[in-house]
PDB file of N, CA and C in Angstrom:
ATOM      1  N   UNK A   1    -113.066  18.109  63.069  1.00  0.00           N
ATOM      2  CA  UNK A   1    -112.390  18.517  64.280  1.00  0.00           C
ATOM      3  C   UNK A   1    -112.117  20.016  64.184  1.00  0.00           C
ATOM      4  N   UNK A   2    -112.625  20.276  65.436  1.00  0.00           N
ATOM      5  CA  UNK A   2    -111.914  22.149  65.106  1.00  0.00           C
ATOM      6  C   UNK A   2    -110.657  22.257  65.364  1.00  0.00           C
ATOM      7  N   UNK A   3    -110.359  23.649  65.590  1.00  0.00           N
ATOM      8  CA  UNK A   3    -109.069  24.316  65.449  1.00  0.00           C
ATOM      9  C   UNK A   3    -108.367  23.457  66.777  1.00  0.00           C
ATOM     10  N   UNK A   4    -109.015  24.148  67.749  1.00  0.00           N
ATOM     11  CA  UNK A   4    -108.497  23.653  69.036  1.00  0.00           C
ATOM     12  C   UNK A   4    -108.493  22.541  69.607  1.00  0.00           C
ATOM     13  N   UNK A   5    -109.511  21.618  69.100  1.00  0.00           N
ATOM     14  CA  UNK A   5    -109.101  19.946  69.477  1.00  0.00           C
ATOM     15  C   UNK A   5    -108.203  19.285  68.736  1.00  0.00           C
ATOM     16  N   UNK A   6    -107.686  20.355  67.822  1.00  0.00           N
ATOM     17  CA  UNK A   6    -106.628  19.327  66.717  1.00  0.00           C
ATOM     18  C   UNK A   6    -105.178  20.101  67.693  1.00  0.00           C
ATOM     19  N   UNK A   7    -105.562  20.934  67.734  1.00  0.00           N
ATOM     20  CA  UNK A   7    -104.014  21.839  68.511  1.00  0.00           C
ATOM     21  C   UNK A   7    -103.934  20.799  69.451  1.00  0.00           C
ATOM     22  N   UNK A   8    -104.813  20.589  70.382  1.00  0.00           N
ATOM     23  CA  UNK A   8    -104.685  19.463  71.778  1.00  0.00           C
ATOM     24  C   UNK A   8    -104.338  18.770  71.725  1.00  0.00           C
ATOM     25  N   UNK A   9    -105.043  18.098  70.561  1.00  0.00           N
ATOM     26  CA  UNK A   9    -104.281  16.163  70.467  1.00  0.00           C
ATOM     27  C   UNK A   9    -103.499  16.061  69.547  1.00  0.00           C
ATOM     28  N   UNK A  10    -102.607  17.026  68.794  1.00  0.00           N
ATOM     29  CA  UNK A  10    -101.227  17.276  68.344  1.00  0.00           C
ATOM     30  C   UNK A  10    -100.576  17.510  69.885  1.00  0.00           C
ATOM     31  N   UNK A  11    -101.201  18.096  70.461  1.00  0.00           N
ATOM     32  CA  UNK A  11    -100.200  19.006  71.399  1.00  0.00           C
ATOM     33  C   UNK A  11     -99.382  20.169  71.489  1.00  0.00           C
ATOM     34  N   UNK A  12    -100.109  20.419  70.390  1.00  0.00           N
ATOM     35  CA  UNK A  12     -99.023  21.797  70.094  1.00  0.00           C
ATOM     36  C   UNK A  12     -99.380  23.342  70.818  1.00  0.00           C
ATOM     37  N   UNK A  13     -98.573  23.734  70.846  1.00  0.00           N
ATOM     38  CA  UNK A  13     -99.212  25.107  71.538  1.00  0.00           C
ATOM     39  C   UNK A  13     -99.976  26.212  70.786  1.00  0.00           C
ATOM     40  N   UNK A  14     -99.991  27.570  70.940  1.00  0.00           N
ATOM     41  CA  UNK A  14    -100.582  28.372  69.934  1.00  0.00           C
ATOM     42  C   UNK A  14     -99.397  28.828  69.268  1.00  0.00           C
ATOM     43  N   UNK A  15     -98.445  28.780  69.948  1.00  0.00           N
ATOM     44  CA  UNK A  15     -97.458  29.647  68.824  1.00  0.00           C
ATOM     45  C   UNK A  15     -96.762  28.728  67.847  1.00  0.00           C
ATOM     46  N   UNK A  16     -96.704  27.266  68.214  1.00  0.00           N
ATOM     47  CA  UNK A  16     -96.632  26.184  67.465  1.00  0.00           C
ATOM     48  C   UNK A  16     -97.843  26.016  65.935  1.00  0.00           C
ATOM     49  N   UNK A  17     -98.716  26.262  66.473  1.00  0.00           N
ATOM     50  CA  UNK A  17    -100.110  26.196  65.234  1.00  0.00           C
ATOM     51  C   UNK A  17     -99.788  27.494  64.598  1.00  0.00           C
ATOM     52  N   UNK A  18     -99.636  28.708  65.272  1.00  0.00           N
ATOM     53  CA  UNK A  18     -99.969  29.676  64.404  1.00  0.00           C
ATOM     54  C   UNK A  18     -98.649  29.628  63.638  1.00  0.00           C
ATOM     55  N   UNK A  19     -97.509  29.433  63.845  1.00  0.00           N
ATOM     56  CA  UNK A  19     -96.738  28.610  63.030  1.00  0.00           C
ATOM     57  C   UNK A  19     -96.617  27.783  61.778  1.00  0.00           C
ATOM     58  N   UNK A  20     -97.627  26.694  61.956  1.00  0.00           N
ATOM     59  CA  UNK A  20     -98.094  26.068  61.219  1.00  0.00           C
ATOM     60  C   UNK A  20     -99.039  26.795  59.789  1.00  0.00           C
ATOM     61  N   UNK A  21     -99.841  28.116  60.282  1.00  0.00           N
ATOM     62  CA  UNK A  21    -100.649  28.217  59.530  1.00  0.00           C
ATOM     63  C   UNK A  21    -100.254  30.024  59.081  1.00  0.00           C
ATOM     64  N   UNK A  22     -98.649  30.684  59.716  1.00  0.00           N
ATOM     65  CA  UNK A  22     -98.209  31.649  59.297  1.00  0.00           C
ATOM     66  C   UNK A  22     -98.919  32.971  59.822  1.00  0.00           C
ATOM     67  N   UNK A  23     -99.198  32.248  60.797  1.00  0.00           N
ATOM     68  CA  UNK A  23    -100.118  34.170  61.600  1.00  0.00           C
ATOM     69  C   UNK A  23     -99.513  33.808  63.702  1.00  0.00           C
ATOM     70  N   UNK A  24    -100.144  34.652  64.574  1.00  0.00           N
ATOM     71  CA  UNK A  24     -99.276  35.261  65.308  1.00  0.00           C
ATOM     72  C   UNK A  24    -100.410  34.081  66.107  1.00  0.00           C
ATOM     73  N   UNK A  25     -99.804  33.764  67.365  1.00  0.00           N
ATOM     74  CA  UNK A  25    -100.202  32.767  68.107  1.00  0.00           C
ATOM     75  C   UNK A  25    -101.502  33.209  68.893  1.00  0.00           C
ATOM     76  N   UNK A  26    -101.766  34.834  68.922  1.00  0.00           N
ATOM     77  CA  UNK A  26    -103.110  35.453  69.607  1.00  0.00           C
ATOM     78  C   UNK A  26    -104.063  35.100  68.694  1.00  0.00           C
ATOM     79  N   UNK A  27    -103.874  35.282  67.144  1.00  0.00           N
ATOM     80  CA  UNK A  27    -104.866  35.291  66.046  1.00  0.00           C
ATOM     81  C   UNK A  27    -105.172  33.593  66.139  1.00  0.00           C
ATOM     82  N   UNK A  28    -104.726  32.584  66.255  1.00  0.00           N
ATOM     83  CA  UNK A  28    -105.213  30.984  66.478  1.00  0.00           C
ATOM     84  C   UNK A  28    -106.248  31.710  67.796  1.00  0.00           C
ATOM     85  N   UNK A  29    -105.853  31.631  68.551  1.00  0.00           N
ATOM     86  CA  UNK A  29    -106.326  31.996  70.176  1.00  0.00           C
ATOM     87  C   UNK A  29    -107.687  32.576  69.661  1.00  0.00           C
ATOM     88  N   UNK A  30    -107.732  33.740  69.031  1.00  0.00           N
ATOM     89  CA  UNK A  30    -109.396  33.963  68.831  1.00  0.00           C
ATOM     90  C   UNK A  30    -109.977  33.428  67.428  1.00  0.00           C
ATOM     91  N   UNK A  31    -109.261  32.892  67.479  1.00  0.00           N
ATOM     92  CA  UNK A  31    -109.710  31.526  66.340  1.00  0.00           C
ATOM     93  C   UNK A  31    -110.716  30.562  67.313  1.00  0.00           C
ATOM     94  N   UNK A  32    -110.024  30.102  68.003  1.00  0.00           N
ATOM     95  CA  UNK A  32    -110.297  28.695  68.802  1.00  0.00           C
ATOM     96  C   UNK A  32    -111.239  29.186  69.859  1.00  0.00           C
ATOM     97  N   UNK A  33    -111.087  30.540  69.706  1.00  0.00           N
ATOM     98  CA  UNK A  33    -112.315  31.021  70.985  1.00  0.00           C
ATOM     99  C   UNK A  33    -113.691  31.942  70.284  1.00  0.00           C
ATOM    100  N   UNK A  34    -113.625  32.065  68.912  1.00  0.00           N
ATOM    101  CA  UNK A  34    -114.951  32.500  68.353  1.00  0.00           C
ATOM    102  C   UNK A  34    -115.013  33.982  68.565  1.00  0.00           C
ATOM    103  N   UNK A  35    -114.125  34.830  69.112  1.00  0.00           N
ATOM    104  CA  UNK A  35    -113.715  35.659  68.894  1.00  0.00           C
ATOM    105  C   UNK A  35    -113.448  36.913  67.442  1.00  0.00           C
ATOM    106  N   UNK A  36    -112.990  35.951  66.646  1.00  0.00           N
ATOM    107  CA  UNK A  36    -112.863  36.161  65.666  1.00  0.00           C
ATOM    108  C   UNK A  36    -112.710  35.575  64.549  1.00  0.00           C
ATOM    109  N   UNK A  37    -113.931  35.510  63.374  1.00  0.00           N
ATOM    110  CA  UNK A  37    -113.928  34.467  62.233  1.00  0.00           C
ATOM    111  C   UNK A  37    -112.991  34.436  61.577  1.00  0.00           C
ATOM    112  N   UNK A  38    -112.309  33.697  61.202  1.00  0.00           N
ATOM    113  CA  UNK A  38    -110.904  33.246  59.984  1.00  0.00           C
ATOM    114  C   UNK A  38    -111.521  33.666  58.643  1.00  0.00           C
ATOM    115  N   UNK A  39    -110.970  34.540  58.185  1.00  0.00           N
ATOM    116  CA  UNK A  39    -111.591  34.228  56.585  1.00  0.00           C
ATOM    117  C   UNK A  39    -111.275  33.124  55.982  1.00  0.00           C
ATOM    118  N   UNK A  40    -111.846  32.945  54.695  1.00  0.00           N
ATOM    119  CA  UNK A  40    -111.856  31.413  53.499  1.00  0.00           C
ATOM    120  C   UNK A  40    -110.842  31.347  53.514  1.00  0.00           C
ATOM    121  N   UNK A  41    -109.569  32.474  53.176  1.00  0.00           N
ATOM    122  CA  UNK A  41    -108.012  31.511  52.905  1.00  0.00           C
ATOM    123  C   UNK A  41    -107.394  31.356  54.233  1.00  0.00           C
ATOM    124  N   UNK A  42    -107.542  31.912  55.277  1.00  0.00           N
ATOM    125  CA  UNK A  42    -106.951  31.347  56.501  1.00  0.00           C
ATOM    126  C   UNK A  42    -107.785  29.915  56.512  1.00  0.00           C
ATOM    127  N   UNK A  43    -108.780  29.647  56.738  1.00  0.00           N
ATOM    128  CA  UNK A  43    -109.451  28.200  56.965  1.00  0.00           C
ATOM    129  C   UNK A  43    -109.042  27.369  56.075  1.00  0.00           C
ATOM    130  N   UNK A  44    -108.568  27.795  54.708  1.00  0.00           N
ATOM    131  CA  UNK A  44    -107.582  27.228  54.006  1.00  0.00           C
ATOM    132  C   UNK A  44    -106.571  26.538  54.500  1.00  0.00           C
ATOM    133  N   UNK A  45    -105.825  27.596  55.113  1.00  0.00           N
ATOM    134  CA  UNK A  45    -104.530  26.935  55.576  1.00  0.00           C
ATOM    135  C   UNK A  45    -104.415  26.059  56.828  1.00  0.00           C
ATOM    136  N   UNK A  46    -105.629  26.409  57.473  1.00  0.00           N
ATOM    137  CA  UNK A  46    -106.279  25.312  58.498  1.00  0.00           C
ATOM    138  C   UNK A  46    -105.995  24.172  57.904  1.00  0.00           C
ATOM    139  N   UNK A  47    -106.770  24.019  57.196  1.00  0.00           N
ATOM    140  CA  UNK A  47    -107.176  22.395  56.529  1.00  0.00           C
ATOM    141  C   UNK A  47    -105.911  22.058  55.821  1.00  0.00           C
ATOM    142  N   UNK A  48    -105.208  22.566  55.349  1.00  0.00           N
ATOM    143  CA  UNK A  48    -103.727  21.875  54.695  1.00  0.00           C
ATOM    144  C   UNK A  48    -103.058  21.914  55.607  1.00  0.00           C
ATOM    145  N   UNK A  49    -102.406  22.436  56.759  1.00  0.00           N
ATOM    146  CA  UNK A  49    -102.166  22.435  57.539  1.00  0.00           C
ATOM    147  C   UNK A  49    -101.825  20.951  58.699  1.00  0.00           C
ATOM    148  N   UNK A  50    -103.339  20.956  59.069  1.00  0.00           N
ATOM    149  CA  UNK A  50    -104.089  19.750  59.269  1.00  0.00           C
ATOM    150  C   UNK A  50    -103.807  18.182  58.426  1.00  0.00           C
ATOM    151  N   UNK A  51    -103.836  18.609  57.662  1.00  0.00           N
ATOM    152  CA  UNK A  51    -104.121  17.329  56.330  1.00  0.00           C
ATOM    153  C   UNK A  51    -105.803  16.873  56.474  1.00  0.00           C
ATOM    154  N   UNK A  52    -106.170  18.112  56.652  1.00  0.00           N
ATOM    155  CA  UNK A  52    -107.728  17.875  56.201  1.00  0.00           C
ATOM    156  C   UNK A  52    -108.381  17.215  57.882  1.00  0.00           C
ATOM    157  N   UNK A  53    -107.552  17.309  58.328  1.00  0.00           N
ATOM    158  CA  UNK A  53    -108.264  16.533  59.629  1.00  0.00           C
ATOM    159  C   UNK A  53    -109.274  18.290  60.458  1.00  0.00           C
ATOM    160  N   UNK A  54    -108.972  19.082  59.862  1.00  0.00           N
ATOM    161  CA  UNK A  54    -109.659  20.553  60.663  1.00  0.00           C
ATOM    162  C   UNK A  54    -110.737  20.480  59.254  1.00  0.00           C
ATOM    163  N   UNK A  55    -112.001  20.359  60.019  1.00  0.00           N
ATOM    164  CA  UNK A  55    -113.057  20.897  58.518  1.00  0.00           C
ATOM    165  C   UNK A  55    -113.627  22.176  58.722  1.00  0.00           C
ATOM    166  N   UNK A  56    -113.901  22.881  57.471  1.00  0.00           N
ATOM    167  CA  UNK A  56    -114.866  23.894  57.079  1.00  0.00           C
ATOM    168  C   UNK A  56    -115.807  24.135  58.059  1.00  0.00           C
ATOM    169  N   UNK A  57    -116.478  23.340  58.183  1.00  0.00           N
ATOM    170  CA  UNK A  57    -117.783  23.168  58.863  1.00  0.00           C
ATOM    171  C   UNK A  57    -117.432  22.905  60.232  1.00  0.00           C
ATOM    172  N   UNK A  58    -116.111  22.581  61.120  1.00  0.00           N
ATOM    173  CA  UNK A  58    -116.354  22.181  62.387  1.00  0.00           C
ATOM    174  C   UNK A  58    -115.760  23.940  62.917  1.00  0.00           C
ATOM    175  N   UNK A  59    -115.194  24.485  61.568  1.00  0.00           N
ATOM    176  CA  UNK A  59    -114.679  26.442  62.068  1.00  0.00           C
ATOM    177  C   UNK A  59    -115.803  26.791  62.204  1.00  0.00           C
ATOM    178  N   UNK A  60    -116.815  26.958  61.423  1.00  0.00           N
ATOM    179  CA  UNK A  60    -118.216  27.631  61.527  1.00  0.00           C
ATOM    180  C   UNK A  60    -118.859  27.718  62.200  1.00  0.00           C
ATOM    181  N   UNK A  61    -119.077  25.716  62.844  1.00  0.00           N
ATOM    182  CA  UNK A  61    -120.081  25.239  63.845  1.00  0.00           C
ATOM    183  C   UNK A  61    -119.329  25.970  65.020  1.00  0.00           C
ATOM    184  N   UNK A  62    -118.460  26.425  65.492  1.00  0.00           N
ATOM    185  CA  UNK A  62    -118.272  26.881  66.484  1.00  0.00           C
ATOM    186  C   UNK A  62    -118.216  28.439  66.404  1.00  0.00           C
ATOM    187  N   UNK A  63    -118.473  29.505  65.394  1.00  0.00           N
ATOM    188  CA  UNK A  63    -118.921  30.619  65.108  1.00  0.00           C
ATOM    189  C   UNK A  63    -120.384  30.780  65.145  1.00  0.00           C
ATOM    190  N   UNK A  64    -121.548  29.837  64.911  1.00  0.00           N
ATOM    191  CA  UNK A  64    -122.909  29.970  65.113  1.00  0.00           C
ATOM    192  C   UNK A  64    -123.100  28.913  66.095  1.00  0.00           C
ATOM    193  N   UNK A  65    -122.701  29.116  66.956  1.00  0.00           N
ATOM    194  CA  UNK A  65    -123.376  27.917  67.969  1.00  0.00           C
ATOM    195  C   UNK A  65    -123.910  28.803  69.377  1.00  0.00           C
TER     196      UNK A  65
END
């Protein structure tokens, strides 16, 4: 699941997630819009965050798609 379908069906907002993962609610925002790639330890904190429900591979697939 990416960034932004897990924000949705939590329900949480951006300033709620970026919350969650300790950065500013614009930086999720071009997260979730491909805007701008997360480095390895932000996608880190994705996935713990999450409890693993955000994968590696669903941040990426939406950076090369």
């Amino acid at each position: 699941m990416n960034i932004k379908a897990y924000r949705k069906k939590r329900g949480l907002t951006l300033m709620e997630m970026g919350d969650l993962v300790g950065i500013d609610k614009s930086t999720v925002h071009r997260h979730e819009n491909g805007v701008r790639v997360p480095d390895l330890q932000m996608i880190q904190r994705y996935v713990e965050a999450s409890k693993g429900r955000i994968r590696v591979q669903d941040i990426y697939k939406d950076f090369t798609a």
